[in-house]
N, C-alpha and C. Protein backbone atom coordinates (compact mmCIF):
# COMPACT_ATOMS: atom_id res chain seq x y z
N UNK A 1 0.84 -1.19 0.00
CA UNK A 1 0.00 0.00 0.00
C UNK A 1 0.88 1.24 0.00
N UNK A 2 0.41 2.01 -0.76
CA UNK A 2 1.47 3.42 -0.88
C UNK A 2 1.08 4.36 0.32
N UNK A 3 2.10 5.07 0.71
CA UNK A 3 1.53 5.94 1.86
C UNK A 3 1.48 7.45 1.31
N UNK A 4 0.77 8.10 1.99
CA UNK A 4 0.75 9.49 1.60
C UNK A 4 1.90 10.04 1.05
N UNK A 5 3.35 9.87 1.92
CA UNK A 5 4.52 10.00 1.71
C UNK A 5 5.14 9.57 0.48
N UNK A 6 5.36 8.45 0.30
CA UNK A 6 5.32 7.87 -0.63
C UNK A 6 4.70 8.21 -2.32
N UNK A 7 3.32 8.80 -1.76
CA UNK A 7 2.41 9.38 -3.10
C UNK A 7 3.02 10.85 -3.17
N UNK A 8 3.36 11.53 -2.37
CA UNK A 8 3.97 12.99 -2.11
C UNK A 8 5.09 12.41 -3.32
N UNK A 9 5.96 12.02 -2.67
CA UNK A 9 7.29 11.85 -3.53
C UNK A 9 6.96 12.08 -5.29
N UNK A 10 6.20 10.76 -5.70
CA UNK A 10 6.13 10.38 -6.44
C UNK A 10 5.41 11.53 -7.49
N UNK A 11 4.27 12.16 -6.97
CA UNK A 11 3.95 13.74 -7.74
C UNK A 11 5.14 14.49 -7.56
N UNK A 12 5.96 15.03 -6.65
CA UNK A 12 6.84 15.91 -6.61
C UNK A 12 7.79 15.27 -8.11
N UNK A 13 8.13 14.65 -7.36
CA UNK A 13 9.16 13.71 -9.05
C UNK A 13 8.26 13.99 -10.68
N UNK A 14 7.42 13.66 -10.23
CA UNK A 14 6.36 13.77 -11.46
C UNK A 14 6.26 15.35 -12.02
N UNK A 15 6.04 16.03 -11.07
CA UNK A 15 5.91 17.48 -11.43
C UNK A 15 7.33 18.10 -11.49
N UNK A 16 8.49 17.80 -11.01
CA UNK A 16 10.03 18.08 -11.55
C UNK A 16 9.96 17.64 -13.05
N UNK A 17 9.64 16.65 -13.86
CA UNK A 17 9.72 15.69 -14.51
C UNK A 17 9.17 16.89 -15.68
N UNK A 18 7.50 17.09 -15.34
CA UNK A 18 7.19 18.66 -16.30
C UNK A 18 7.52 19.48 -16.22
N UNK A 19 7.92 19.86 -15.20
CA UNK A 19 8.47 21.32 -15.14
C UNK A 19 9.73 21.23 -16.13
N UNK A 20 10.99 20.13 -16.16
CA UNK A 20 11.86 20.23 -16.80
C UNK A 20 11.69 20.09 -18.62
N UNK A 21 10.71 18.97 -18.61
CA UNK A 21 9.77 18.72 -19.93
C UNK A 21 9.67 20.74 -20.65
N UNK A 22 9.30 21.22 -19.69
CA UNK A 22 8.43 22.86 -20.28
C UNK A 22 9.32 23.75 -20.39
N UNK A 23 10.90 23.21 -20.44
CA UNK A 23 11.74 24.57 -20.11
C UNK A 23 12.02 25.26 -18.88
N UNK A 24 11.95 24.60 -17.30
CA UNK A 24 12.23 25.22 -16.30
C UNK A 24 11.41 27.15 -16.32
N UNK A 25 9.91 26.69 -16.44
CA UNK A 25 9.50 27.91 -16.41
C UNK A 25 9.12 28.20 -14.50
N UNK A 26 9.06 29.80 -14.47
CA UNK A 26 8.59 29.64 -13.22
C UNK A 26 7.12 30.34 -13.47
N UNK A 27 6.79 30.27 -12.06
CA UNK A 27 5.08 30.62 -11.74
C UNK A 27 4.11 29.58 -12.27
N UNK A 28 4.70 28.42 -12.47
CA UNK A 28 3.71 27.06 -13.14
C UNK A 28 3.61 25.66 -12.52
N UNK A 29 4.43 26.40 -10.69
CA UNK A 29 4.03 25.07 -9.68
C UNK A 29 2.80 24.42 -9.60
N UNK A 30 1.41 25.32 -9.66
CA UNK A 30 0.55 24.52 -8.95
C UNK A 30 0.20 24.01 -10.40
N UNK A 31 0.32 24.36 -11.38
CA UNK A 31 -0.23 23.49 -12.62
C UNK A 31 0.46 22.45 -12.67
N UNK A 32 1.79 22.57 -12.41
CA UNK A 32 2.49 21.33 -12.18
C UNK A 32 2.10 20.02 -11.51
N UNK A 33 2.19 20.49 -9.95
CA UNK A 33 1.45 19.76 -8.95
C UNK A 33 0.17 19.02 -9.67
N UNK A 34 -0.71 19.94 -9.77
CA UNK A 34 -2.13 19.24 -10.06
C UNK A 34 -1.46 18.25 -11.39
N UNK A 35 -1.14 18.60 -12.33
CA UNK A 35 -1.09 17.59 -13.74
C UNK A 35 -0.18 16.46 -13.02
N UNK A 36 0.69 16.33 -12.19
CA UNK A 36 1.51 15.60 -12.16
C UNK A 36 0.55 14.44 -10.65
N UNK A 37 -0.22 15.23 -10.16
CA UNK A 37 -1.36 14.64 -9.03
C UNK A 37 -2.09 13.20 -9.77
N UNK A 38 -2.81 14.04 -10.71
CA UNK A 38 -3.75 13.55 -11.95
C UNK A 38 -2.89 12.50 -12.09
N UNK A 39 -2.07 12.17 -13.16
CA UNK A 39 -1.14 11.72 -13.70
C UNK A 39 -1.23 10.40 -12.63
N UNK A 40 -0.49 10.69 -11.44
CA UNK A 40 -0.03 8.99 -10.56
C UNK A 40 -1.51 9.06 -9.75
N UNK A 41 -2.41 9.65 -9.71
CA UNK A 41 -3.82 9.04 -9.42
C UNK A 41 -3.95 7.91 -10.14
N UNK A 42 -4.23 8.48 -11.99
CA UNK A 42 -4.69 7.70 -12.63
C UNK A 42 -3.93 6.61 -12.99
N UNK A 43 -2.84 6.53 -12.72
CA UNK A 43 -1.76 5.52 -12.89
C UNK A 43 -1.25 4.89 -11.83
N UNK A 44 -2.39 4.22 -10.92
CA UNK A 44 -2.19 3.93 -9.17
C UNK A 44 -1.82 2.78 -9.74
N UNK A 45 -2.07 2.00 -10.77
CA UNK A 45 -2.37 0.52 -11.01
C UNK A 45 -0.99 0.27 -12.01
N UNK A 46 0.03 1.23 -12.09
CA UNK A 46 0.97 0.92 -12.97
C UNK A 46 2.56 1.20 -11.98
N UNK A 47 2.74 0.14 -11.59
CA UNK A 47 3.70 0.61 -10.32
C UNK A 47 5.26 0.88 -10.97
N UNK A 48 5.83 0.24 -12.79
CA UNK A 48 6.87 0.58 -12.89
C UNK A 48 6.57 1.95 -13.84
N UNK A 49 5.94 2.95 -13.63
CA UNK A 49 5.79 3.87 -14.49
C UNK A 49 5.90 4.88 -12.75
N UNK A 50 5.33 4.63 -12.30
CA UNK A 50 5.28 5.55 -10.66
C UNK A 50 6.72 5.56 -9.79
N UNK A 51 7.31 4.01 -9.87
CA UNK A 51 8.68 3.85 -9.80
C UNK A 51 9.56 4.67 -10.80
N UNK A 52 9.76 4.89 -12.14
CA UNK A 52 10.39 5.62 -12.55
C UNK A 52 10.25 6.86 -12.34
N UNK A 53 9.27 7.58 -12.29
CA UNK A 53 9.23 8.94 -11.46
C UNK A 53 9.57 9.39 -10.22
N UNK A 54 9.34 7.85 -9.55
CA UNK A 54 10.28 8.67 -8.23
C UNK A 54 11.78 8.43 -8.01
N UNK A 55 12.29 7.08 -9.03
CA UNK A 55 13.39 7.58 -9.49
C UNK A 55 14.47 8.72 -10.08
N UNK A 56 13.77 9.52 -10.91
CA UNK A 56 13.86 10.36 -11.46
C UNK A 56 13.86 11.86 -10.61
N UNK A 57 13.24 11.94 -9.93
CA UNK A 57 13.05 12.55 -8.67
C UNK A 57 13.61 12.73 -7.54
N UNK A 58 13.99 11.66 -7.40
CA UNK A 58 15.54 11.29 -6.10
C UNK A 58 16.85 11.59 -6.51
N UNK A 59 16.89 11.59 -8.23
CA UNK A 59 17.92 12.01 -8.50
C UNK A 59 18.11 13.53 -8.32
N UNK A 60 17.28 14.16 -8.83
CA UNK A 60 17.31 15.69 -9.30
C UNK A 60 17.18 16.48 -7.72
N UNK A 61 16.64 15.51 -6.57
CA UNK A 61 16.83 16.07 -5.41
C UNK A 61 18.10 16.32 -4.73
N UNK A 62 18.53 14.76 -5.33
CA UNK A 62 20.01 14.63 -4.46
C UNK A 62 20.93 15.76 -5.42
N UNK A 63 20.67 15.75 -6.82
CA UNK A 63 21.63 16.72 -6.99
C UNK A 63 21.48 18.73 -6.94
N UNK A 64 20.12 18.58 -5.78
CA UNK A 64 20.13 19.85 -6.02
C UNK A 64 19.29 21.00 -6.95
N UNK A 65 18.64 19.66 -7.78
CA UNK A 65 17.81 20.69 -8.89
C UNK A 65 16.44 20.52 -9.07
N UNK A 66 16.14 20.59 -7.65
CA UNK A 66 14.22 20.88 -7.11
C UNK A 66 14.17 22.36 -6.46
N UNK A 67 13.47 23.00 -7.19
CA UNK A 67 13.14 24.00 -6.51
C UNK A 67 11.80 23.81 -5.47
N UNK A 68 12.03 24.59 -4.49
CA UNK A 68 11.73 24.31 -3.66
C UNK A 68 9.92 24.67 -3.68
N UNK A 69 9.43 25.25 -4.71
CA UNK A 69 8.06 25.29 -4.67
C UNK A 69 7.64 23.91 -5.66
N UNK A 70 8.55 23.45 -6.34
CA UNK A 70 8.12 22.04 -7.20
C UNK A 70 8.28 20.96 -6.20
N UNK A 71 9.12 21.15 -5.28
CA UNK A 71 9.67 19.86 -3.92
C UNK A 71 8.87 19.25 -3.50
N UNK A 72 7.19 19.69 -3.26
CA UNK A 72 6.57 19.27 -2.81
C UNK A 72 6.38 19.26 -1.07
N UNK A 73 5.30 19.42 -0.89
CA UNK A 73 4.90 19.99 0.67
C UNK A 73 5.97 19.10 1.74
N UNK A 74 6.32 17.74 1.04
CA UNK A 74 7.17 17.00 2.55
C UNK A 74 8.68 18.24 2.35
N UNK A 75 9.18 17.80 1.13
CA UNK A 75 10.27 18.24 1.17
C UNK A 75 10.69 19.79 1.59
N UNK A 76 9.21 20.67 1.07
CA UNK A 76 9.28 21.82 1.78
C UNK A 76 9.42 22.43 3.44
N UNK A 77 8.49 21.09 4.06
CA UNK A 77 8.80 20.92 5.33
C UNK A 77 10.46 20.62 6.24
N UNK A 78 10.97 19.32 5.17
CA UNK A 78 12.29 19.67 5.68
C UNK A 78 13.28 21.09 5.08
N UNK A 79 12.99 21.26 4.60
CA UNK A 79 13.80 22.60 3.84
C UNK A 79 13.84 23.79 4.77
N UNK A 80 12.52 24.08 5.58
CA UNK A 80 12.49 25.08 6.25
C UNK A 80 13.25 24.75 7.93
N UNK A 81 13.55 23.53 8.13
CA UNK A 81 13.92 22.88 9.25
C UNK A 81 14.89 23.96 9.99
């Protein structure tokens, strides 16, 4: 069972994923968020397509290139720590 956490990640990754897709625009987080929400909603039932996004995602964290309104609410939480 996926946990909230878990589903967090996996949109954050997802919405890094468009954002980089669109040219690193800014002011297009929450469209992000939501399309990238949508996206692993509707794709609850496809676990190596949700796995590669949060692959993809772990990378671009560890190296630094999530901004912090695409990070998603967990990661924003540790950020402000």
């Amino acid at each position: 069972m996926m946990t909230d956490l878990d589903k967090d990640d996996l949109i954050r990754a997802r919405a890094h994923q468009i954002w980089e897709n669109e040219g690193c625009p800014e002011g297009q987080e929450a469209d992000h968020w939501a399309r990238a929400t949508a996206e692993i909603e509707a794709g609850a039932g496809q676990p190596d397509a949700a796995q590669s996004a949060a692959d993809s995602g772990e990378r671009a964290e560890e190296e630094g290139n999530v901004p912090s309104a695409v990070a998603g609410p967990a990661a924003r939480r540790r950020a402000a720590r």
